[in-house]
PDB file of N, CA and C in Angstrom:
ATOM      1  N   UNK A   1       4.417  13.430   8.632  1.00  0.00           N
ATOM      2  CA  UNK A   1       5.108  13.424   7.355  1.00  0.00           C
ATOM      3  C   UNK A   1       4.921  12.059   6.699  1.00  0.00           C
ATOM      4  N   UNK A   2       4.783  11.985   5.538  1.00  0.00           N
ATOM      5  CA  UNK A   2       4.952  10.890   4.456  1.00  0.00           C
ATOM      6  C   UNK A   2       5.605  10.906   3.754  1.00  0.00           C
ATOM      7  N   UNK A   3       6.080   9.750   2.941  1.00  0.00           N
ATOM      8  CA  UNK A   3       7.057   9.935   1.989  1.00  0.00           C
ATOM      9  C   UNK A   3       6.642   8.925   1.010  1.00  0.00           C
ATOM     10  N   UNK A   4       6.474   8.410   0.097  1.00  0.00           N
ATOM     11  CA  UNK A   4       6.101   7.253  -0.931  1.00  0.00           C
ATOM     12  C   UNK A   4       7.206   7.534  -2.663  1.00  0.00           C
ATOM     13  N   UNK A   5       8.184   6.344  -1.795  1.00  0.00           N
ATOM     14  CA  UNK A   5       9.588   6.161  -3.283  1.00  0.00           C
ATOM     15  C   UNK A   5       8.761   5.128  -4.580  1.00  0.00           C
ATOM     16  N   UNK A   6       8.935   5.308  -5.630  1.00  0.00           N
ATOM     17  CA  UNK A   6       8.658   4.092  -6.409  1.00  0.00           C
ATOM     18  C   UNK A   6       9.519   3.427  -7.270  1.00  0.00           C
ATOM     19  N   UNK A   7       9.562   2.311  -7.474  1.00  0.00           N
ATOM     20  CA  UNK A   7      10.752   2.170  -8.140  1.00  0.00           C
ATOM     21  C   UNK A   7      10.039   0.759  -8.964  1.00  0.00           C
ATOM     22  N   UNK A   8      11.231   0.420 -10.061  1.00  0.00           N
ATOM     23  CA  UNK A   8      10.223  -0.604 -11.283  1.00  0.00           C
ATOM     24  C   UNK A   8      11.890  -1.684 -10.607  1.00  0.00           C
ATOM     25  N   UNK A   9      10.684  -2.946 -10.069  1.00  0.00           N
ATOM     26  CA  UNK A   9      11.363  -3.617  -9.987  1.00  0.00           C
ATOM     27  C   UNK A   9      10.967  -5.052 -10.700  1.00  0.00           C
ATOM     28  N   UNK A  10      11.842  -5.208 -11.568  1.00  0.00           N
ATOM     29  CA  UNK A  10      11.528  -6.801 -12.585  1.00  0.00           C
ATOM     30  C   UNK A  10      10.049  -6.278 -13.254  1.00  0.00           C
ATOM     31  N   UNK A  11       9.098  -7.667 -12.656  1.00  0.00           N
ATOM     32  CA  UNK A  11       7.465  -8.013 -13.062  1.00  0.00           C
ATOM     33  C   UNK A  11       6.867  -7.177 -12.139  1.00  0.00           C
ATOM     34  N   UNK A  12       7.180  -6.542 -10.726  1.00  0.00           N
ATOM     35  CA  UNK A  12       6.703  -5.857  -9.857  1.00  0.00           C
ATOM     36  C   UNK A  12       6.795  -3.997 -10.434  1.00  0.00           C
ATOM     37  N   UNK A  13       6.167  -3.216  -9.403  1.00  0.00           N
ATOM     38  CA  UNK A  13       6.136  -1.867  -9.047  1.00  0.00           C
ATOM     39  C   UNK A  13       6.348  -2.054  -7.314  1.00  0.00           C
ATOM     40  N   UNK A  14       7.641  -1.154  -7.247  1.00  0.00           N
ATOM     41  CA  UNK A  14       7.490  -1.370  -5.034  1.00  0.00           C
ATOM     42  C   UNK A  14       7.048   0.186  -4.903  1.00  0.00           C
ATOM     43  N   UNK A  15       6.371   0.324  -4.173  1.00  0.00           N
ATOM     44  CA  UNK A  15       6.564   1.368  -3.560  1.00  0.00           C
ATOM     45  C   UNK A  15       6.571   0.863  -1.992  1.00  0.00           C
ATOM     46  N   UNK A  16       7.776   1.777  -1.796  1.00  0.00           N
ATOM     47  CA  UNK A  16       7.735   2.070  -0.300  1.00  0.00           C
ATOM     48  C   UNK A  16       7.274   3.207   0.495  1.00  0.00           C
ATOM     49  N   UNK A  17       6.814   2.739   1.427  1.00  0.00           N
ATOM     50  CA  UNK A  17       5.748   3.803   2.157  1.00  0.00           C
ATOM     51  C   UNK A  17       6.314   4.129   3.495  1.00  0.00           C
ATOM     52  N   UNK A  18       6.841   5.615   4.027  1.00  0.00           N
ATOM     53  CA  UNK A  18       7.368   5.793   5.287  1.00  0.00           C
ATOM     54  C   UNK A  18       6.875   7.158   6.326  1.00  0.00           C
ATOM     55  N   UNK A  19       6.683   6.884   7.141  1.00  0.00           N
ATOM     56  CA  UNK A  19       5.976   8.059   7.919  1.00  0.00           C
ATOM     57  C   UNK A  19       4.454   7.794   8.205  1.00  0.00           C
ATOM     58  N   UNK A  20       3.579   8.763   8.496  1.00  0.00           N
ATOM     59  CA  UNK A  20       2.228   8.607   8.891  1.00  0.00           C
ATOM     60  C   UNK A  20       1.179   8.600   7.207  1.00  0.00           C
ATOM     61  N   UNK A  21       0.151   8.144   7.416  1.00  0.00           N
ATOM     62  CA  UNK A  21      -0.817   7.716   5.975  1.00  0.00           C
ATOM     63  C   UNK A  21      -2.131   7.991   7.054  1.00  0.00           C
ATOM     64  N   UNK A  22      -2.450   9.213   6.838  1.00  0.00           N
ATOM     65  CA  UNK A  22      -3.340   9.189   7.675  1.00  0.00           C
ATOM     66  C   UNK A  22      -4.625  10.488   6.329  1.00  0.00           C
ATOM     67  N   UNK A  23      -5.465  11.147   7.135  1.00  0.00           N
ATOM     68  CA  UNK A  23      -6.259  11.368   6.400  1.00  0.00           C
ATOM     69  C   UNK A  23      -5.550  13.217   5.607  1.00  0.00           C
ATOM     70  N   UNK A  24      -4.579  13.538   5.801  1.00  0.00           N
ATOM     71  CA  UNK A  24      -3.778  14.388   5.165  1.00  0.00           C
ATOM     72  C   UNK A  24      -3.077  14.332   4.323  1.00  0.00           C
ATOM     73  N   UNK A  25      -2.543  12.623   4.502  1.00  0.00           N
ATOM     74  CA  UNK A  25      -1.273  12.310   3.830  1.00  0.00           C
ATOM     75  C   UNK A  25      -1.642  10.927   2.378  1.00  0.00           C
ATOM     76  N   UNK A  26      -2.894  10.911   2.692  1.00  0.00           N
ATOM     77  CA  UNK A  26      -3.652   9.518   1.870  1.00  0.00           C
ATOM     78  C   UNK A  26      -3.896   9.972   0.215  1.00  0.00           C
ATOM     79  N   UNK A  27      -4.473  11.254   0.225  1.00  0.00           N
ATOM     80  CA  UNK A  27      -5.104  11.680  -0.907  1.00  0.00           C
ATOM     81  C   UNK A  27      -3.256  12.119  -1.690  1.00  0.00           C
ATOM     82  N   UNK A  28      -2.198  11.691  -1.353  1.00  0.00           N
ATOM     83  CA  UNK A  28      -0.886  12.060  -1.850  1.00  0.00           C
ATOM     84  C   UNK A  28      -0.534  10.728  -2.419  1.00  0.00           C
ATOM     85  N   UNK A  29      -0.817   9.740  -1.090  1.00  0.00           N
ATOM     86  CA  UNK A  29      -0.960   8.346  -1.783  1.00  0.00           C
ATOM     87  C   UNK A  29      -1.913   7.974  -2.761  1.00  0.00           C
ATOM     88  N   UNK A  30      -2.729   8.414  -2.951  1.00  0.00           N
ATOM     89  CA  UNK A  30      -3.559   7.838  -4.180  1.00  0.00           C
ATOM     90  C   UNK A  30      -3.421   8.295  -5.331  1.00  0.00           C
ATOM     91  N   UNK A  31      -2.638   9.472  -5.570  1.00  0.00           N
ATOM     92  CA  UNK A  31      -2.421  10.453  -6.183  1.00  0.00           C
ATOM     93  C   UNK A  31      -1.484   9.534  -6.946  1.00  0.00           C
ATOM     94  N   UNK A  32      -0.065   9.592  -6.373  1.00  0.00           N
ATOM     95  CA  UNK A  32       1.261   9.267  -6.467  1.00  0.00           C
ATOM     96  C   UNK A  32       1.279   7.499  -6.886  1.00  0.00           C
ATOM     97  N   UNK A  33       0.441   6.766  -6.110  1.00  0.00           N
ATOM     98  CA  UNK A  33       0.405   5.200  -6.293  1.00  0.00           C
ATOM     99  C   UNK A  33      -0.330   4.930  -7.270  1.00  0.00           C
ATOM    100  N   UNK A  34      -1.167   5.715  -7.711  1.00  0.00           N
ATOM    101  CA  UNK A  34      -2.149   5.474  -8.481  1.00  0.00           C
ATOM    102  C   UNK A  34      -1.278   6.094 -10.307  1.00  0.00           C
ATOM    103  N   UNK A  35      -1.038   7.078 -10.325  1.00  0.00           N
ATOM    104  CA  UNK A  35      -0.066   7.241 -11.282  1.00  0.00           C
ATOM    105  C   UNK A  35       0.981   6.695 -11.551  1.00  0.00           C
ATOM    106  N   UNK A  36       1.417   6.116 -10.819  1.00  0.00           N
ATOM    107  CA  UNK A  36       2.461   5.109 -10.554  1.00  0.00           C
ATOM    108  C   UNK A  36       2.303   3.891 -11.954  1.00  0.00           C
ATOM    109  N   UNK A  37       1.376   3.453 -11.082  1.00  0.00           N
ATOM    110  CA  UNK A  37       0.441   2.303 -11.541  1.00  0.00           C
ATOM    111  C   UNK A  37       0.390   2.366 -13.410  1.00  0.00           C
ATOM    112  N   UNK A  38      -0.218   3.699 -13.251  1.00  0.00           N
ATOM    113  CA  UNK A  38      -0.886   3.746 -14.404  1.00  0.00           C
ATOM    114  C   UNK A  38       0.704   3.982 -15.848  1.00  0.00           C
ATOM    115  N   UNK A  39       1.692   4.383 -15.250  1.00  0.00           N
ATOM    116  CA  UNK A  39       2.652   4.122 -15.957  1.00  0.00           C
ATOM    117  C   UNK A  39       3.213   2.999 -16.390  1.00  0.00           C
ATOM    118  N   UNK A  40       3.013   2.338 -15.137  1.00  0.00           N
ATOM    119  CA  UNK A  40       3.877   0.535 -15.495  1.00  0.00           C
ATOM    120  C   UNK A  40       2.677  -0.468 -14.506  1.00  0.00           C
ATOM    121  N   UNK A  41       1.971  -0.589 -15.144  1.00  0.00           N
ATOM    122  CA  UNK A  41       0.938  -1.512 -14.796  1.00  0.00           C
ATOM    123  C   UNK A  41       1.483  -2.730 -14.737  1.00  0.00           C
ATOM    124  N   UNK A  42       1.677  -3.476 -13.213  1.00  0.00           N
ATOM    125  CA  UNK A  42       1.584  -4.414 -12.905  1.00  0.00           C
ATOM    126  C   UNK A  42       1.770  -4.574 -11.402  1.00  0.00           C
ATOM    127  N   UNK A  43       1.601  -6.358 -11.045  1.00  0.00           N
ATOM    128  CA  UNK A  43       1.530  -6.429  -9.632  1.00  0.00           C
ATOM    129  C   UNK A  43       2.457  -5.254  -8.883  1.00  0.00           C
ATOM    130  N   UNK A  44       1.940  -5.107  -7.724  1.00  0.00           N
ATOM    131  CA  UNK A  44       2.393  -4.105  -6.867  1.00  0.00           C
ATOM    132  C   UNK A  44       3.351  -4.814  -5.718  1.00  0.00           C
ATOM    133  N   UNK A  45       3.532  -4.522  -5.218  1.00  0.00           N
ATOM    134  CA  UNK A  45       4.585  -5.197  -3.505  1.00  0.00           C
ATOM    135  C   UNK A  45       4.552  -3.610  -2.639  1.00  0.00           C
ATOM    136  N   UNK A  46       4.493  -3.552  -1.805  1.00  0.00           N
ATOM    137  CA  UNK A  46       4.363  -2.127  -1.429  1.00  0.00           C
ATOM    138  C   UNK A  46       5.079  -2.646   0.080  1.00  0.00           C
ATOM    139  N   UNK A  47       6.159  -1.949   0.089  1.00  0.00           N
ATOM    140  CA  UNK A  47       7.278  -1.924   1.639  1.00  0.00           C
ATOM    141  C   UNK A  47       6.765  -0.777   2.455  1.00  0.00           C
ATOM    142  N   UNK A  48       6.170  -1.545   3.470  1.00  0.00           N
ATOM    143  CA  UNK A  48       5.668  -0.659   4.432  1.00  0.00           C
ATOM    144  C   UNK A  48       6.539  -1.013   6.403  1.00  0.00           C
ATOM    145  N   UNK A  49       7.520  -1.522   5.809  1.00  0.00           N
ATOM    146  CA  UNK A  49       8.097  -1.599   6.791  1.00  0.00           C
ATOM    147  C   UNK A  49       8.887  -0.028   8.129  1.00  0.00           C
ATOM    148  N   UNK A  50       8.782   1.164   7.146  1.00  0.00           N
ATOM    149  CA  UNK A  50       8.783   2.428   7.715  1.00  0.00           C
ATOM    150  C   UNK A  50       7.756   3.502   7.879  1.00  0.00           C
ATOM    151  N   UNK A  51       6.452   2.180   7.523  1.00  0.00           N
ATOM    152  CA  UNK A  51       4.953   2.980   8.081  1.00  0.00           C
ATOM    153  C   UNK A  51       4.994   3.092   9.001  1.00  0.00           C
ATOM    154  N   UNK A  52       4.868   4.093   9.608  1.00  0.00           N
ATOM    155  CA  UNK A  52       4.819   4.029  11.467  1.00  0.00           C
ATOM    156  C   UNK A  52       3.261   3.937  11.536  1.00  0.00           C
ATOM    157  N   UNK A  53       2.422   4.658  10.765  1.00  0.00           N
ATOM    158  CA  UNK A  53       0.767   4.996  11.940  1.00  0.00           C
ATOM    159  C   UNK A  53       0.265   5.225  10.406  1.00  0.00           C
ATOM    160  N   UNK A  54      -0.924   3.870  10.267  1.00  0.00           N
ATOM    161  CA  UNK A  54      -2.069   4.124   9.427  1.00  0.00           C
ATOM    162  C   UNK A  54      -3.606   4.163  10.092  1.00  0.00           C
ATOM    163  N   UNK A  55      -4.386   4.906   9.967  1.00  0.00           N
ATOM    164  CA  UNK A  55      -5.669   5.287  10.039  1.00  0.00           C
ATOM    165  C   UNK A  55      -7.166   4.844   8.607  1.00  0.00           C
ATOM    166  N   UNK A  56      -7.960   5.061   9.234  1.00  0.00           N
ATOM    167  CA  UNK A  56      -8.928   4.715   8.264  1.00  0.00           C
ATOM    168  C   UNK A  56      -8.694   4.884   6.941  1.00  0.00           C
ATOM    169  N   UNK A  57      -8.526   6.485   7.031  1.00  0.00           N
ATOM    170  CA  UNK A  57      -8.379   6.785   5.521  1.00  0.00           C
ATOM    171  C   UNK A  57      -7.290   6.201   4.498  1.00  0.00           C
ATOM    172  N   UNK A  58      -6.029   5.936   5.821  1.00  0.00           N
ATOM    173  CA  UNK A  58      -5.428   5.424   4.696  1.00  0.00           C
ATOM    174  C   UNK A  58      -5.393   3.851   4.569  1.00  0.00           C
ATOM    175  N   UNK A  59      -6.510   2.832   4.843  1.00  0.00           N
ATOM    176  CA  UNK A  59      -6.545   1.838   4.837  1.00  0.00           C
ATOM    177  C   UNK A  59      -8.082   1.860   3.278  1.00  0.00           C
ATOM    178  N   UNK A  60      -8.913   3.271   3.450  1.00  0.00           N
ATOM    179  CA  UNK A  60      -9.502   3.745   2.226  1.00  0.00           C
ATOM    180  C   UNK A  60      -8.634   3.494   0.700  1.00  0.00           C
ATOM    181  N   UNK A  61      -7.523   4.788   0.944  1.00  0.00           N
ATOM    182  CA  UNK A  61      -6.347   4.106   0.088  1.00  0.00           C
ATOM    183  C   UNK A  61      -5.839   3.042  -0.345  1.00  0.00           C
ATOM    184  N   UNK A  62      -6.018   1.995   0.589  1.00  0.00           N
ATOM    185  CA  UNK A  62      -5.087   1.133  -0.314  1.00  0.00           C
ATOM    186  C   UNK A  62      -6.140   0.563  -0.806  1.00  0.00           C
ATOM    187  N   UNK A  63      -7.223   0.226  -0.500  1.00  0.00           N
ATOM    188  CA  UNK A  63      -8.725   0.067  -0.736  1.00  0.00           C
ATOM    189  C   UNK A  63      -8.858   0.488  -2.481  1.00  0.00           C
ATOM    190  N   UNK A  64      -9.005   1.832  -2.686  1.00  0.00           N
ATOM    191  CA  UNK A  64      -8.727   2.554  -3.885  1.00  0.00           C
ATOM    192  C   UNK A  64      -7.523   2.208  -4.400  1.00  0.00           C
ATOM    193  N   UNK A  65      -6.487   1.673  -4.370  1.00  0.00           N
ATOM    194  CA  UNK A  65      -5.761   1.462  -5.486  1.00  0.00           C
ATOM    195  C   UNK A  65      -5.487   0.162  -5.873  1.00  0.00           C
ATOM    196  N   UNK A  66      -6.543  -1.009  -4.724  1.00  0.00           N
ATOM    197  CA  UNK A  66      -6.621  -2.507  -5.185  1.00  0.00           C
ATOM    198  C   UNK A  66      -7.180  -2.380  -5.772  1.00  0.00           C
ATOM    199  N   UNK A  67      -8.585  -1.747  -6.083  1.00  0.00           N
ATOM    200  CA  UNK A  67      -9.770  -1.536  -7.003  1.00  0.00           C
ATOM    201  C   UNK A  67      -9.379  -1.315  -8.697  1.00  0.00           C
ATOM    202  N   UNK A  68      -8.496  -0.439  -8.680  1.00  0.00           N
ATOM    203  CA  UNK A  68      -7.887  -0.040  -9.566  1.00  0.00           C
ATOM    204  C   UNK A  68      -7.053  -1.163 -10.367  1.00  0.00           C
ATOM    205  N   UNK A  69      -5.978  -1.991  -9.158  1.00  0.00           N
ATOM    206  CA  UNK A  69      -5.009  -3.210  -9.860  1.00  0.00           C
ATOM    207  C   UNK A  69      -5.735  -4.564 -10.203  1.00  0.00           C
ATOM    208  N   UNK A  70      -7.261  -4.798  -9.147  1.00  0.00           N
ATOM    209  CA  UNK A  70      -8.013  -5.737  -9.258  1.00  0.00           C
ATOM    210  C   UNK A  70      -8.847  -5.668 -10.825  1.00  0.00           C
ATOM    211  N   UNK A  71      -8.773  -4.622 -11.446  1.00  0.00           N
ATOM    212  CA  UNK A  71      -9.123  -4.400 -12.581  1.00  0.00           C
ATOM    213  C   UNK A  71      -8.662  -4.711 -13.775  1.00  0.00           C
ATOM    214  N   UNK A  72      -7.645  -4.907 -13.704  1.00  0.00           N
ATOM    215  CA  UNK A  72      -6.309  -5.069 -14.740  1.00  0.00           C
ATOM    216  C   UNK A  72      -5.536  -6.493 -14.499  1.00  0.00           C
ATOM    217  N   UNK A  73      -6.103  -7.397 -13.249  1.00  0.00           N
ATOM    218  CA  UNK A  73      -5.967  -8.373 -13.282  1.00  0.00           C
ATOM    219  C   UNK A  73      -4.290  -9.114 -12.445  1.00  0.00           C
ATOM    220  N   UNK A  74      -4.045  -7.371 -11.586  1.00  0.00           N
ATOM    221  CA  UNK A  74      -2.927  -7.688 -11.224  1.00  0.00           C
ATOM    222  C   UNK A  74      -3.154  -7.589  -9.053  1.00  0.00           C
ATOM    223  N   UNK A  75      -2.057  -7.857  -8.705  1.00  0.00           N
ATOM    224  CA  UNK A  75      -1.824  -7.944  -7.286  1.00  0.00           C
ATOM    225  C   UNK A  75      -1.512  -6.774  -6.479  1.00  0.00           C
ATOM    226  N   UNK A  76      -1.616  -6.766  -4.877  1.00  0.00           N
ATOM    227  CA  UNK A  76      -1.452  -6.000  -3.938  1.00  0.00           C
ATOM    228  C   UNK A  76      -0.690  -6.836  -2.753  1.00  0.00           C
ATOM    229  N   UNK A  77       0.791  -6.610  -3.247  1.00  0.00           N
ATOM    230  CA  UNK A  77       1.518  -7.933  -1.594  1.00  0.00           C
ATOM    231  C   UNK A  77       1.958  -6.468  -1.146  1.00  0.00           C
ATOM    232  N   UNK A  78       1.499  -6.465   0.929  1.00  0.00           N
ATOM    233  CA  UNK A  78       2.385  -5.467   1.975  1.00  0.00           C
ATOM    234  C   UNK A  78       3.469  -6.299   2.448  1.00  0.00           C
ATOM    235  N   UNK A  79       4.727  -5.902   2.110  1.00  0.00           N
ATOM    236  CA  UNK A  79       5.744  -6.529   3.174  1.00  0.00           C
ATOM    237  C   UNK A  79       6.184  -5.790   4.429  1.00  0.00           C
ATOM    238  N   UNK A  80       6.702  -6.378   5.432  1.00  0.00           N
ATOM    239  CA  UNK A  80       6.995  -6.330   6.582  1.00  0.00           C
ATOM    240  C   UNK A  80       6.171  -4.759   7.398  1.00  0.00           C
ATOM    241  N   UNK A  81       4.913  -5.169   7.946  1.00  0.00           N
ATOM    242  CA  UNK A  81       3.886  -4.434   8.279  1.00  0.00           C
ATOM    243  C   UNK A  81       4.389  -4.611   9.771  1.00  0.00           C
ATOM    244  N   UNK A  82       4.391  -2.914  10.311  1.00  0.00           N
ATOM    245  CA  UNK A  82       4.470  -2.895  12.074  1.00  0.00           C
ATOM    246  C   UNK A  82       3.226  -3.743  12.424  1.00  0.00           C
ATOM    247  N   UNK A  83       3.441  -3.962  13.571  1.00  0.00           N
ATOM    248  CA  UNK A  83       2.601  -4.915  14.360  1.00  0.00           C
ATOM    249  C   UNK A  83       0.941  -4.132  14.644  1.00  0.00           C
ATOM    250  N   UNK A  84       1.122  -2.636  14.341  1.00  0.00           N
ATOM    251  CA  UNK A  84       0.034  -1.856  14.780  1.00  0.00           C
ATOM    252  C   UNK A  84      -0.771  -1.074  13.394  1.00  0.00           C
ATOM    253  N   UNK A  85       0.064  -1.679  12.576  1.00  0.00           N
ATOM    254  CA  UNK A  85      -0.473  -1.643  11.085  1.00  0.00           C
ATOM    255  C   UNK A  85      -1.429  -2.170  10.765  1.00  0.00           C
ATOM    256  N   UNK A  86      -0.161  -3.867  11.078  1.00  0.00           N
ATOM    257  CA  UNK A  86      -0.942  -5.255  10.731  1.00  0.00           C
ATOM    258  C   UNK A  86      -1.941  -5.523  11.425  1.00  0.00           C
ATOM    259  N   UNK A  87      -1.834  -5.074  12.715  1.00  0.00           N
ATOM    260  CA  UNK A  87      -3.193  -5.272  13.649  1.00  0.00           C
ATOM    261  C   UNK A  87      -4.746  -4.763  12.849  1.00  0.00           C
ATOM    262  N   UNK A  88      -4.495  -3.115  12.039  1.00  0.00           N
ATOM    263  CA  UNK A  88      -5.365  -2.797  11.542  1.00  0.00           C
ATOM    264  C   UNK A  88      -6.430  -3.629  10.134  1.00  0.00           C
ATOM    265  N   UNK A  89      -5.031  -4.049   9.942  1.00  0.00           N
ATOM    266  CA  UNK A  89      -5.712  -4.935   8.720  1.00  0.00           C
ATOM    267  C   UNK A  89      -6.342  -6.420   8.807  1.00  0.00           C
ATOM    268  N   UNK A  90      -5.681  -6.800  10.345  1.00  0.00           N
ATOM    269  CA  UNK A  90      -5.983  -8.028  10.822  1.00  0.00           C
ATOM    270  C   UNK A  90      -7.758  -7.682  11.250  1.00  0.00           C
ATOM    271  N   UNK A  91      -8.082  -6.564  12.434  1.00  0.00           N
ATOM    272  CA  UNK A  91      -9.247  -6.588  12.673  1.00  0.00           C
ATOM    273  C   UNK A  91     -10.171  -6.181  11.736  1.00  0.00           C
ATOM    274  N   UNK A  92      -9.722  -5.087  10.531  1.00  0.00           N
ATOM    275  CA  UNK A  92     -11.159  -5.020   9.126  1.00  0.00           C
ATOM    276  C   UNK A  92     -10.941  -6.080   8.931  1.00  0.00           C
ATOM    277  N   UNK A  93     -10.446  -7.264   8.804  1.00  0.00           N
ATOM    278  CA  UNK A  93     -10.671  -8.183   7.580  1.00  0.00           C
ATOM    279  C   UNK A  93      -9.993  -8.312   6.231  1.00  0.00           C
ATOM    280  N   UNK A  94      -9.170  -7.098   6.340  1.00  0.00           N
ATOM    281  CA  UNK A  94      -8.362  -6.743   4.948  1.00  0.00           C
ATOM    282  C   UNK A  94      -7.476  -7.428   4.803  1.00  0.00           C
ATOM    283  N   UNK A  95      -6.865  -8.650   5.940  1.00  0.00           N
ATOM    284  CA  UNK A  95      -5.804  -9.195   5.212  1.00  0.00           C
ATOM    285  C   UNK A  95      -6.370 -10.361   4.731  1.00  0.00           C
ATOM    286  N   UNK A  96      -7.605 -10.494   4.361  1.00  0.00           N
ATOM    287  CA  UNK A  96      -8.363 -11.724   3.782  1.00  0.00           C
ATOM    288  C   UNK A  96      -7.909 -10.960   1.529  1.00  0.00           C
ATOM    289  N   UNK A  97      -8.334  -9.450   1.661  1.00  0.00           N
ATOM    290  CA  UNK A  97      -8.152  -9.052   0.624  1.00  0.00           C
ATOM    291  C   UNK A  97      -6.581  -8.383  -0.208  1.00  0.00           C
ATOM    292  N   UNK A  98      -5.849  -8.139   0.398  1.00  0.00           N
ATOM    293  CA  UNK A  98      -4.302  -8.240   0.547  1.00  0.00           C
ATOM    294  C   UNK A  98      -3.534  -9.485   1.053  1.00  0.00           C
ATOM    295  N   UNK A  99      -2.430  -9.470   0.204  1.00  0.00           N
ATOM    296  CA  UNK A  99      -1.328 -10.284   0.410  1.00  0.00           C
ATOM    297  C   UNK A  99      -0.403  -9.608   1.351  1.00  0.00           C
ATOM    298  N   UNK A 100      -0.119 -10.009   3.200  1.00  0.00           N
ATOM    299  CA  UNK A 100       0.638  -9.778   3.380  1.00  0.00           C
ATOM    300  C   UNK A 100       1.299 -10.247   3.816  1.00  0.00           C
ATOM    301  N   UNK A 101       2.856 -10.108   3.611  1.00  0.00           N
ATOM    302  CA  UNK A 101       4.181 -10.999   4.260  1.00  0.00           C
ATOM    303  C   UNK A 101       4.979 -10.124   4.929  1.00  0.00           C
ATOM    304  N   UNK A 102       5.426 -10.952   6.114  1.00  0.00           N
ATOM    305  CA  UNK A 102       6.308 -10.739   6.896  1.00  0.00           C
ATOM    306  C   UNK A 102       6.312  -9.338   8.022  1.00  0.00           C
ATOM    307  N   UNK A 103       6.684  -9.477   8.851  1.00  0.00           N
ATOM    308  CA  UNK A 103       6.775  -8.508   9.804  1.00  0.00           C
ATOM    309  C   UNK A 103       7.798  -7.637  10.820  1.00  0.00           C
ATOM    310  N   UNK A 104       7.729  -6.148  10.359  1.00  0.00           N
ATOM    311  CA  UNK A 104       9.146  -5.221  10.780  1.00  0.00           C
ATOM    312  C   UNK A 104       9.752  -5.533  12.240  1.00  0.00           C
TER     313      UNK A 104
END
């Protein structure tokens, strides 16, 4: 199961992200984050502190919707990433291309 809340906070967009983001649940995220976006364009913060289990695809995802904010000249911060999240993003290399802080 997934779940992705959004909410307009200040200069930000949060979405929080909870449950699995895997290759079933990704194409909902891009869907949903990406429309998101396109309503109130600006930096993102995305609370992934009730991600339990991300996979390729959904590391594709967030991939696809930096592309999208890197366009428009705005940001991608993950806060408080499980340790087996962050691990994922630690070994691609992705936290060279994401902002992330802090840990669940």
């Amino acid at each position: 199961m997934f779940e992705l809340d959004v909410k307009n906070s200040g200069d930000e967009l949060l979405l929080t992200l909870s449950g699995e983001m895997d290759m079933y649940y990704t194409p909902k995220f891009k869907e949903e984050a990406l429309q998101a976006y396109n309503e109130n364009p600006r930096d993102i913060v995305i609370d992934a502190k009730k991600l339990d289990y991300l996979d390729s695809t959904g590391l594709g995802g967030f991939i696809h919707l930096m592309n999208a904010v890197k366009q428009n000249g705005h940001t991608i911060t993950l806060v408080d990433l499980q340790p087996n999240v962050k691990k994922l993003f630690t070994i691609t290399k992705l936290d060279k291309l994401f902002q992330l802080k802090g840990e669940a």
